[in-house]
Protein backbone atom coordinates (compact mmCIF):
# COMPACT_ATOMS: atom_id res chain seq x y z
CA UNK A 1 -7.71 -14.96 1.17
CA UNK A 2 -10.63 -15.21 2.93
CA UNK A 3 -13.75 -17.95 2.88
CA UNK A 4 -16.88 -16.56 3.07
CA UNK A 5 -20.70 -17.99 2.80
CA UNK A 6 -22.80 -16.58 0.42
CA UNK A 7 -26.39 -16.14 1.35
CA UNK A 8 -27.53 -19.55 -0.61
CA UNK A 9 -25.41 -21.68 1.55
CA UNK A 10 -21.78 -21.78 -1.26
CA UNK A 11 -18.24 -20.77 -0.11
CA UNK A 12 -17.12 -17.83 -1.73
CA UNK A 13 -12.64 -17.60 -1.14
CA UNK A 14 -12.32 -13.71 -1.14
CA UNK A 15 -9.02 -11.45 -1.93
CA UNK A 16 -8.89 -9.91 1.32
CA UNK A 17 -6.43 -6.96 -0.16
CA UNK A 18 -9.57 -5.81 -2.63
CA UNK A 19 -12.28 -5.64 0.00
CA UNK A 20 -12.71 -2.07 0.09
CA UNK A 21 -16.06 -1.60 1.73
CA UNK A 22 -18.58 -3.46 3.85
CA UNK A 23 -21.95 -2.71 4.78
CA UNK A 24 -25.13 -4.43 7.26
CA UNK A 25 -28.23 -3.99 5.35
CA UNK A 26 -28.98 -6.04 7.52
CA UNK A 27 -27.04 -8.39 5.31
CA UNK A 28 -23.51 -7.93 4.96
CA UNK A 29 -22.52 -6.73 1.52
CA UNK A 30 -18.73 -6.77 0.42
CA UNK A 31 -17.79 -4.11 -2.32
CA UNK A 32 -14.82 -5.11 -3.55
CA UNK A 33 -12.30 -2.47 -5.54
CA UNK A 34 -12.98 -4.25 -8.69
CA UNK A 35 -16.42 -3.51 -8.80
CA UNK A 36 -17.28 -6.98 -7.87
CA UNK A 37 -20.44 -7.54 -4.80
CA UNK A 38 -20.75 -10.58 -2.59
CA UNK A 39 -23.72 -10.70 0.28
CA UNK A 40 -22.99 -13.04 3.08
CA UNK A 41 -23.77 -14.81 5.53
CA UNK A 42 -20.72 -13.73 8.25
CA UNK A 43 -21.71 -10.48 10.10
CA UNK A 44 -19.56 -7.42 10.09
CA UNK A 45 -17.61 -8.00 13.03
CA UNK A 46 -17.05 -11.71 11.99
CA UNK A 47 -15.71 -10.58 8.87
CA UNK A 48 -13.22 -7.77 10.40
CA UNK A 49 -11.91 -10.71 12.57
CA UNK A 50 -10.96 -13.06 9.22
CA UNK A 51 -9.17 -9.99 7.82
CA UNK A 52 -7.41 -9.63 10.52
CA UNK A 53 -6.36 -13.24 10.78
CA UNK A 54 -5.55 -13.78 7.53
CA UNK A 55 -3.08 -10.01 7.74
CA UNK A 56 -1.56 -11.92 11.18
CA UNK A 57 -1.15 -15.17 9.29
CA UNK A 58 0.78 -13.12 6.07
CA UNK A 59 2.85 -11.05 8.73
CA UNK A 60 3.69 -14.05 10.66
CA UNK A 61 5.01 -16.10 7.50
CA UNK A 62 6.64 -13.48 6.40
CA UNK A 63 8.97 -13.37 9.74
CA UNK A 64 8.60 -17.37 10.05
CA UNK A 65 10.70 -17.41 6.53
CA UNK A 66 13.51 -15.17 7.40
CA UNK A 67 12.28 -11.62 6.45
CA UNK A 68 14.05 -9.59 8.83
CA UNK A 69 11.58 -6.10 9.03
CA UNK A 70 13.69 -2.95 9.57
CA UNK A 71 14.77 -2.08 13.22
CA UNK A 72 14.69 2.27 12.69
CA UNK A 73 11.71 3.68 10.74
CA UNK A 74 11.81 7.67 9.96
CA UNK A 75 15.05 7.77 12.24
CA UNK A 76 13.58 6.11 15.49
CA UNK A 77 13.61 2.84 16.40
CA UNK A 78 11.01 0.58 15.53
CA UNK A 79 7.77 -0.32 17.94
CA UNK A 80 9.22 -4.04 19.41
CA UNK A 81 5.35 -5.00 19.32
CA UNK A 82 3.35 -4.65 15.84
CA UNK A 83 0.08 -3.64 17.58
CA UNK A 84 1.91 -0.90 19.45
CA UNK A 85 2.25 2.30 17.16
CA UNK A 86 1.70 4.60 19.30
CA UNK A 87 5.57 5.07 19.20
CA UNK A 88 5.52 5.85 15.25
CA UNK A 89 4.41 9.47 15.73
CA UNK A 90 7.46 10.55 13.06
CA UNK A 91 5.92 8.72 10.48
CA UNK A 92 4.17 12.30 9.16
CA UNK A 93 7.01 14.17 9.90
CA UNK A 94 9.02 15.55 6.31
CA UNK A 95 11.66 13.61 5.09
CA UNK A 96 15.13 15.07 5.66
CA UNK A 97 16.44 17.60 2.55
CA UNK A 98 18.27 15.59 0.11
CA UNK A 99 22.03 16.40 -0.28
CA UNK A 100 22.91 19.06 -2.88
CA UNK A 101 24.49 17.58 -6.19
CA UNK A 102 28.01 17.41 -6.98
CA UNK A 103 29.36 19.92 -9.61
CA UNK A 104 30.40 19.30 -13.25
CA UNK A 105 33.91 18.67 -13.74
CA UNK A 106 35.83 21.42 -15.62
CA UNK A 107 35.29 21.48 -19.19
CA UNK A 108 31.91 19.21 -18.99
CA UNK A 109 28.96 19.76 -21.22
CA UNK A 110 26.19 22.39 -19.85
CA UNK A 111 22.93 19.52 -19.55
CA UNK A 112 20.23 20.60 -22.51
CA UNK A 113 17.75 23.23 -20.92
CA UNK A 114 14.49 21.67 -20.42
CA UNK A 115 12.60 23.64 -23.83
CA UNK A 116 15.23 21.83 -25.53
CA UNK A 117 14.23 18.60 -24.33
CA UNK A 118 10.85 19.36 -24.91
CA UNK A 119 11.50 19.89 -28.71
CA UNK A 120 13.65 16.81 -29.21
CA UNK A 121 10.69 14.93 -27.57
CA UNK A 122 8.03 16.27 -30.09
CA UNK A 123 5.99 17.95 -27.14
CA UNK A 124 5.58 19.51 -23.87
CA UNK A 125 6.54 18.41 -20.32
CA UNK A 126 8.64 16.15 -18.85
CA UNK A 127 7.39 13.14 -19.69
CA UNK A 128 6.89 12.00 -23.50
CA UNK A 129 3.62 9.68 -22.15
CA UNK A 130 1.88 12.37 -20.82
CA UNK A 131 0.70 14.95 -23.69
C-alpha cells in the first residue's frame, strides 16, 4: 500500500498491486485495474519511487521472516543480487519435454476415448464449464 494526496489536500492509502496506469496531465492520474481514478498531488516520478519502496519493503519481509527464495531458476543459478537480471536470459527459453507416461499393466482397462467422455458429460470438450 501506498499513501497518496489527493488534489484537495486528503490521504488516499492505494493498493499498489492494482495501479495499472499513470498519466501527467499535468496532474497525475492513477487508473487503477478496477476501474477506479485518483488525481494527485505526487508527480510521476515520486510515485514510481513509493512503488518501488513499498515492492523492496514486501521483498525484504518476506526474506526477514524466513522465506528462503529458490537458488536455480530455469536450470541456472539464481542472480545473488535482485536488481541484477541480466543473468536470467533462460527465463524465455522452453521448458524441458516432460517424461513419457508409464504403460498400463497387463490386463488394465483401455481409458474411455475422449467422444465418450464427451457424451457422459452431456456436451462437447474437455471441460463440462465451458459449453
Amino acid at each position: 500500500m501506498i499513501r497518496l494526496t489527493r488534489l484537495d489536500g486528503s490521504n488516499v492509502v492505494v493498493n499498489a498491486d492494482l495501479i495499472e496506469t499513470v498519466e501527467a496531465t499535468p496532474d497525475t492520474v492513477l487508473h487503477l485495474v478496477n476501474g477506479n481514478r485518483y488525481i494527485v498531488q505526487e508527480s510521476v516520478d515520486e510515485l514510481v519511487d513509493q512503488v518501488q519502496a513499498f515492492r523492496a519493503r514486501v521483498l525484504e519481509m518476506g526474506t526477514r521472516r524466513g522465506y528462503d527464495p529458490p537458488r536455480v531458476v530455469g536450470g541456472q543459478p539464481a542472480p545473488s543480487n535482485i536488481a541484477d537480471l541480466s543473468a536470467v536470459e533462460h527465463l524465455g527459453a522452453p521448458a524441458p519435454a516432460a517424461a513419457p507416461p508409464e504403460p498400463a499393466p497387463a490386463g488394465a482397462a483401455e481409458p474411455a476415448p475422449a467422444a465418450a467422455n464427451d457424451a457422459a458429460l452431456g456436451g462437447e470438450g474437455d471441460d463440462p464449464w465451458i459449453r
